[in-house]
N, C-alpha and C. Protein backbone atom coordinates (compact mmCIF):
# COMPACT_ATOMS: atom_id res chain seq x y z
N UNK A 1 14.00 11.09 -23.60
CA UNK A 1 12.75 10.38 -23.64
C UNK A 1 12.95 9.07 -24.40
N UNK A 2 12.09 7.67 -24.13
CA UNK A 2 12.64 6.70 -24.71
C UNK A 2 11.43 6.54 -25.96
N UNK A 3 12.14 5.75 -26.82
CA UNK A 3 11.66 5.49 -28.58
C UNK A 3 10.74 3.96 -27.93
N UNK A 4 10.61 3.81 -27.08
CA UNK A 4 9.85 2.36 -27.30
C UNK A 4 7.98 3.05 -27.49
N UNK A 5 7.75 1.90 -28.04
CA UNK A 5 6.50 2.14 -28.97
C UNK A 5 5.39 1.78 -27.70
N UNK A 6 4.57 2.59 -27.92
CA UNK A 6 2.93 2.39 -26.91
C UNK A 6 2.15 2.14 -27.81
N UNK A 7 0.93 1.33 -27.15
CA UNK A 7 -0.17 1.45 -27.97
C UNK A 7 -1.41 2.70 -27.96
N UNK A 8 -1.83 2.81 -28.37
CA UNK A 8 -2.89 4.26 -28.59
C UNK A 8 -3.48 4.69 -27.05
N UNK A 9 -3.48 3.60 -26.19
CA UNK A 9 -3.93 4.17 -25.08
C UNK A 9 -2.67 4.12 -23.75
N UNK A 10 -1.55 3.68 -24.75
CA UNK A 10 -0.49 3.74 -23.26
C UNK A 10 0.18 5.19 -22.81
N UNK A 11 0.40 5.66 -22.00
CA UNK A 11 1.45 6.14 -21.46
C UNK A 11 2.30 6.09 -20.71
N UNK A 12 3.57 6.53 -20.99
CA UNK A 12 4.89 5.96 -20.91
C UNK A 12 5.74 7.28 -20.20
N UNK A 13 5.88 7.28 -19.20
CA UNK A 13 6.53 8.22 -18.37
C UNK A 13 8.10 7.58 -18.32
N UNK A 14 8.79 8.30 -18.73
CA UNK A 14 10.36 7.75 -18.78
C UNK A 14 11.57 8.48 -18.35
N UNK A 15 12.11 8.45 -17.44
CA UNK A 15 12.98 9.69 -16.68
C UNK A 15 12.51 10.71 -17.02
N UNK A 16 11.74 10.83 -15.88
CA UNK A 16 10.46 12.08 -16.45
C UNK A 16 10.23 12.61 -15.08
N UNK A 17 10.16 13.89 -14.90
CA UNK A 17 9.81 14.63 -13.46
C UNK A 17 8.74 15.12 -13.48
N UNK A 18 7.29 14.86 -12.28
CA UNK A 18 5.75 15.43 -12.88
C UNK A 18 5.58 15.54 -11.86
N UNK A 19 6.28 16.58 -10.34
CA UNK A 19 5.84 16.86 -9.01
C UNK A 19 4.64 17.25 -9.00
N UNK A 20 3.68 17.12 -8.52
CA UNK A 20 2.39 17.64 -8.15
C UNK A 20 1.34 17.25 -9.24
N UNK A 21 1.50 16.25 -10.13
CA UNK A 21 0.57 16.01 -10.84
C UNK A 21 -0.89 14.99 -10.40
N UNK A 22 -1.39 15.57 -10.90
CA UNK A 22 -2.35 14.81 -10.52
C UNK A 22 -2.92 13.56 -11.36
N UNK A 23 -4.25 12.47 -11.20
CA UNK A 23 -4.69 11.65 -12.06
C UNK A 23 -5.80 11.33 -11.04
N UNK A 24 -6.89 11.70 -11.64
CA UNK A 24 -8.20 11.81 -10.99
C UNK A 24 -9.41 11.03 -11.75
N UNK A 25 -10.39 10.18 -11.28
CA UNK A 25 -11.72 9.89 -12.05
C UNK A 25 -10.97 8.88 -12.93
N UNK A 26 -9.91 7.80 -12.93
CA UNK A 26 -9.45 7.38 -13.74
C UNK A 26 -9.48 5.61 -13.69
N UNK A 27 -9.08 4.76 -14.39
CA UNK A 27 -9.07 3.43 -14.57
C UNK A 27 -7.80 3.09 -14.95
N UNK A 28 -6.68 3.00 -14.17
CA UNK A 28 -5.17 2.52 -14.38
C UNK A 28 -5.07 1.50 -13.71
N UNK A 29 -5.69 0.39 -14.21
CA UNK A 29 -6.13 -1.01 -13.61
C UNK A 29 -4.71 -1.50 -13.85
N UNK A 30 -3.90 -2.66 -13.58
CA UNK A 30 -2.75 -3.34 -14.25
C UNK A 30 -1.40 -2.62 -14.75
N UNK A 31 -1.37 -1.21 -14.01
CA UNK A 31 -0.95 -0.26 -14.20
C UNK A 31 1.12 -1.04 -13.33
N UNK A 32 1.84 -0.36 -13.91
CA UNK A 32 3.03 -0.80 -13.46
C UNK A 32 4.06 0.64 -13.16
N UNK A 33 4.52 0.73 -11.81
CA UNK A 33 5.02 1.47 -11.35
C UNK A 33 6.56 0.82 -11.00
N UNK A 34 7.17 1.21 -11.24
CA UNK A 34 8.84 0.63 -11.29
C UNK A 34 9.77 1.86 -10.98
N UNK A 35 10.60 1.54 -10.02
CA UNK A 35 11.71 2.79 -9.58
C UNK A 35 11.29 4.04 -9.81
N UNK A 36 9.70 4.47 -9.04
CA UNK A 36 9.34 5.69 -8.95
C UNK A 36 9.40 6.31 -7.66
N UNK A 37 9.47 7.48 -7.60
CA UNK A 37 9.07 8.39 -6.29
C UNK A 37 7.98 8.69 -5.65
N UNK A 38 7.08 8.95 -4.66
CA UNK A 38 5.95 9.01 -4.72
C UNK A 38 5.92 9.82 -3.44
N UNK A 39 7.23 10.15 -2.86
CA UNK A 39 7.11 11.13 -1.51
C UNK A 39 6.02 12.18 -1.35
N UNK A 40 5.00 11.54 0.14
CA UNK A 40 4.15 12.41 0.18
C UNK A 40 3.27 12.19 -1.08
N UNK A 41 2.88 10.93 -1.61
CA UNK A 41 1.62 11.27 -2.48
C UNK A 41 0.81 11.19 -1.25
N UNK A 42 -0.65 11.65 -1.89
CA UNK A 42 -1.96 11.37 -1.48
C UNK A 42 -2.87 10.75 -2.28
N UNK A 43 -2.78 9.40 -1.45
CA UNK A 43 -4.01 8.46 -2.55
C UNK A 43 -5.45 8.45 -1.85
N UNK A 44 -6.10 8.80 -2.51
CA UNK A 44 -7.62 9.49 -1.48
C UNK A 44 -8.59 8.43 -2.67
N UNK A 45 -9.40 7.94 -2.19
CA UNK A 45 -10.64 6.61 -2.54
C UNK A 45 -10.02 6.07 -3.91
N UNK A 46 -9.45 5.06 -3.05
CA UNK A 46 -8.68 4.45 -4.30
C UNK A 46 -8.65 2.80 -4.22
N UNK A 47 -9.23 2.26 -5.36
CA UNK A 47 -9.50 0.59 -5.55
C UNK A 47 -8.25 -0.06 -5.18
N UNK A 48 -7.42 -0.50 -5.01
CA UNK A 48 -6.11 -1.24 -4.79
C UNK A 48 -6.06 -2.33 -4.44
N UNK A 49 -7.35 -3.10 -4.68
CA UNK A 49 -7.57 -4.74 -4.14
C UNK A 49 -6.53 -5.62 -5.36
N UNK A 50 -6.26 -6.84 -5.00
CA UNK A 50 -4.74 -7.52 -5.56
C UNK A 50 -4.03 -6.64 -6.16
N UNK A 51 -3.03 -5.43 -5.48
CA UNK A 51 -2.02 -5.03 -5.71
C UNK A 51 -1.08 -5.72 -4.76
N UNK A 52 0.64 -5.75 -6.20
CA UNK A 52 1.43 -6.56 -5.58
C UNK A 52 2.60 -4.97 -4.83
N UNK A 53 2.53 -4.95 -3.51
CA UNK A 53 3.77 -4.04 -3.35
C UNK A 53 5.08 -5.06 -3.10
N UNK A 54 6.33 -4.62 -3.52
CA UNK A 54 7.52 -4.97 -3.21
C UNK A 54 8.90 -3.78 -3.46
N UNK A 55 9.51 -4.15 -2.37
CA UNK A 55 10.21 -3.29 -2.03
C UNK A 55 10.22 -2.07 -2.03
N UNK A 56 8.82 -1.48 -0.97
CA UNK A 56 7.97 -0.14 -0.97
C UNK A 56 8.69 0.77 0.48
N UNK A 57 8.93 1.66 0.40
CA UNK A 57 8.86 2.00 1.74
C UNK A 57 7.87 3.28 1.50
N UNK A 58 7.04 2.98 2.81
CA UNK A 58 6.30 3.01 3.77
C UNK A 58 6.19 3.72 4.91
N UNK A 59 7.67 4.63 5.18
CA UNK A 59 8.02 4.68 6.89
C UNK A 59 6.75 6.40 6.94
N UNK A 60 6.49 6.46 7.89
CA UNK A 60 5.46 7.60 8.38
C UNK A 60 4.39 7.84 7.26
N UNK A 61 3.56 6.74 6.83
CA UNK A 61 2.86 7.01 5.99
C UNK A 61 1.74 6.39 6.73
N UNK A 62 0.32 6.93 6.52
CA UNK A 62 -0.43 6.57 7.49
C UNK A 62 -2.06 6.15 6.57
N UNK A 63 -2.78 5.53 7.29
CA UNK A 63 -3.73 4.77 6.32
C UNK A 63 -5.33 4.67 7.33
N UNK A 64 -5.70 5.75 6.65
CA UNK A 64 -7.51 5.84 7.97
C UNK A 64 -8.58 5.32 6.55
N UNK A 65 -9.57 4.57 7.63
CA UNK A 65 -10.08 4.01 6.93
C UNK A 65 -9.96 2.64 5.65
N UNK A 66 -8.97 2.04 6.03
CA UNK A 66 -8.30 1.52 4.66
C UNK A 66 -8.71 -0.34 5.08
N UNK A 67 -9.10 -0.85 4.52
CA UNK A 67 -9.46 -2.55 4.38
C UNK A 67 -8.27 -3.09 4.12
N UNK A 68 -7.71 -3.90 4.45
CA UNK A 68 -6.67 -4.69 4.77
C UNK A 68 -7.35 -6.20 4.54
N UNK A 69 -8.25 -6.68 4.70
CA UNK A 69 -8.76 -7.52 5.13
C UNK A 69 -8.00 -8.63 3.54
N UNK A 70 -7.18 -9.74 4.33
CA UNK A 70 -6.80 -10.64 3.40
C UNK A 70 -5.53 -10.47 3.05
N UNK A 71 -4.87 -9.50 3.34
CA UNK A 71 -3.84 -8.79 3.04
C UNK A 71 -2.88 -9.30 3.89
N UNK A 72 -1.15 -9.79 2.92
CA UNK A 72 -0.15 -10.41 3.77
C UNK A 72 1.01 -9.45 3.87
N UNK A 73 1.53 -9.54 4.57
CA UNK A 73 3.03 -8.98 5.19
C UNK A 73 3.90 -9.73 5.27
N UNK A 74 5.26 -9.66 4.31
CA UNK A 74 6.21 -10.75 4.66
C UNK A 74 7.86 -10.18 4.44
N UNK A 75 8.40 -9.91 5.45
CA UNK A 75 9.56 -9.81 5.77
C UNK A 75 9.40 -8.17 5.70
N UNK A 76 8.51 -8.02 7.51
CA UNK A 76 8.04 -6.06 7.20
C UNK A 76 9.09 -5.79 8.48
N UNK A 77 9.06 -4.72 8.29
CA UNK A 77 10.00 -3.89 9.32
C UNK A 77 8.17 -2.86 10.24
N UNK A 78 8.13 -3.23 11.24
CA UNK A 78 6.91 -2.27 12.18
C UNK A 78 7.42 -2.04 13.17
N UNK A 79 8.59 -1.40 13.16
CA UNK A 79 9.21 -0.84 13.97
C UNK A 79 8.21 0.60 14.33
N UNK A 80 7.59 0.50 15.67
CA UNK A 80 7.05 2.36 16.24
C UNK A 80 5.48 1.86 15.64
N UNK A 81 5.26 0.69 14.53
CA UNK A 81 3.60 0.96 14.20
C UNK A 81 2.90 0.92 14.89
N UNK A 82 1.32 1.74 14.83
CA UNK A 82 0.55 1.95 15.73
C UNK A 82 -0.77 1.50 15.09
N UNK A 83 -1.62 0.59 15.47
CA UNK A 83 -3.23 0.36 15.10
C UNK A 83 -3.63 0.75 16.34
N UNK A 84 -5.08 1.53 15.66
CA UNK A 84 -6.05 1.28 16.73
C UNK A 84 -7.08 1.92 16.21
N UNK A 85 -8.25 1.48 16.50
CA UNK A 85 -9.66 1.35 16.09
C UNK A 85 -9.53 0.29 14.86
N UNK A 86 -9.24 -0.92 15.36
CA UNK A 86 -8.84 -1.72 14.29
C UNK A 86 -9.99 -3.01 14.31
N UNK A 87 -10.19 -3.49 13.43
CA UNK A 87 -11.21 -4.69 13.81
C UNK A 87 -9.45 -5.84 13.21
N UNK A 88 -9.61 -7.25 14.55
CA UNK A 88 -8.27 -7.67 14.51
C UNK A 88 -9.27 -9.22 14.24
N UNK A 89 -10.14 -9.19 13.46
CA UNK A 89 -10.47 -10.69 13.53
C UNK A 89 -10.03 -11.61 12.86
N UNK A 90 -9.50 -12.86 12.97
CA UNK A 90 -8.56 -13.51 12.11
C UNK A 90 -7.29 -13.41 12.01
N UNK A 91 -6.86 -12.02 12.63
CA UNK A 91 -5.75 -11.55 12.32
C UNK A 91 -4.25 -12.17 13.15
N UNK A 92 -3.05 -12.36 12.24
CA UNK A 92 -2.30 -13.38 12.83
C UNK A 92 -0.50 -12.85 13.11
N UNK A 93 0.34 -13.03 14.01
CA UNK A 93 1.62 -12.46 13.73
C UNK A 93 2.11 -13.98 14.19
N UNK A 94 3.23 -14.15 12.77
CA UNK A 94 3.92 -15.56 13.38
C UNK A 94 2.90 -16.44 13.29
N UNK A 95 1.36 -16.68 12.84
CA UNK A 95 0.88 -17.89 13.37
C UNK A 95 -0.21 -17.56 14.51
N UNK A 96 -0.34 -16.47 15.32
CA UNK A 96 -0.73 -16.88 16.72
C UNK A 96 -2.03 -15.78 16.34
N UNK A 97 -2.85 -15.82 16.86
CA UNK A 97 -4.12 -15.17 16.63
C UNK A 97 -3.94 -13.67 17.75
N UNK A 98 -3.83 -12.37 16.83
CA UNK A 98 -3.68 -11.33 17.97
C UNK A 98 -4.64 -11.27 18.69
N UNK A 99 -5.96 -11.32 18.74
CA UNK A 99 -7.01 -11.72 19.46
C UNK A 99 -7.08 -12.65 20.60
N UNK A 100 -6.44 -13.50 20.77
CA UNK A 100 -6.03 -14.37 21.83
C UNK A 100 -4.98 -13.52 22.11
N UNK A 101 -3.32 -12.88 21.70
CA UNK A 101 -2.15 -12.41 22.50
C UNK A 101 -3.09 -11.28 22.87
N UNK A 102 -4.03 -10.55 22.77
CA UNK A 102 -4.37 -9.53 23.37
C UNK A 102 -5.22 -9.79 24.89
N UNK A 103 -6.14 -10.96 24.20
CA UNK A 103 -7.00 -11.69 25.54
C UNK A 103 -6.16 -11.48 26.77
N UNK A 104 -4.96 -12.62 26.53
CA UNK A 104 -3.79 -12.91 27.80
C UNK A 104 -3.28 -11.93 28.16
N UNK A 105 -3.03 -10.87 27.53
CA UNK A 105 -2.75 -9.76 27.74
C UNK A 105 -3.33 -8.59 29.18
N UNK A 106 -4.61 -8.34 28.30
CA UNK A 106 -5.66 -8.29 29.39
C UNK A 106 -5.83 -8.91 30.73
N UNK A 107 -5.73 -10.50 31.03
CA UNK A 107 -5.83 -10.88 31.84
C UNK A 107 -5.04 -10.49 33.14
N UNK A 108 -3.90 -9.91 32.82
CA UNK A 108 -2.21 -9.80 33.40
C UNK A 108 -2.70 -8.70 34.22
């Protein structure tokens, strides 16, 4: 366990194993997650507006109901991804409005 000092309300998980734990009804605003595991969590009504992810994987993890709206993607792998029942307004790949590549699409 490591000697670095918290303040009265920190906790400090440090090569530490806590499968199945839970954290419910809570406020871990600014909260920092670094070289953790998270296989198979379940994050069920959860605030996450300006969170930064980097270097997350992601692969078969799936997201109903979830706001996106504003939200960037940069240098993603969507290899197999699937939307649908999606509202696509604004929404852009490369630049090009999917709303128009879908229009032309249609037309074909």
């Amino acid at each position: 366990m490591s000697t670095e000092e918290t303040g009265p309300a920190d906790i400090l998980l440090l090569d530490d194993d806590r499968p199945g734990a839970q954290i419910k009804h809570s406020n871990i605003d600014n909260a920092l997650f670094r070289d953790v595991s998270m296989r198979q969590a379940r994050l069920h009504d959860v605030e996450a507006s300006g969170s930064d992810f980097r270097d997350v994987n992601l692969s078969e993890a799936q997201f109903n109901h979830a706001r996106l709206n504003e939200a960037v993607f940069t240098n993603v792998n969507m290899t197999n991804v699937s939307i649908t029942d999606a509202n696509l307004s604004g929404m852009t790949i490369n630049g090009i409005l999917v709303t128009d590549l879908l229009a032309l699409w249609r037309e074909e």
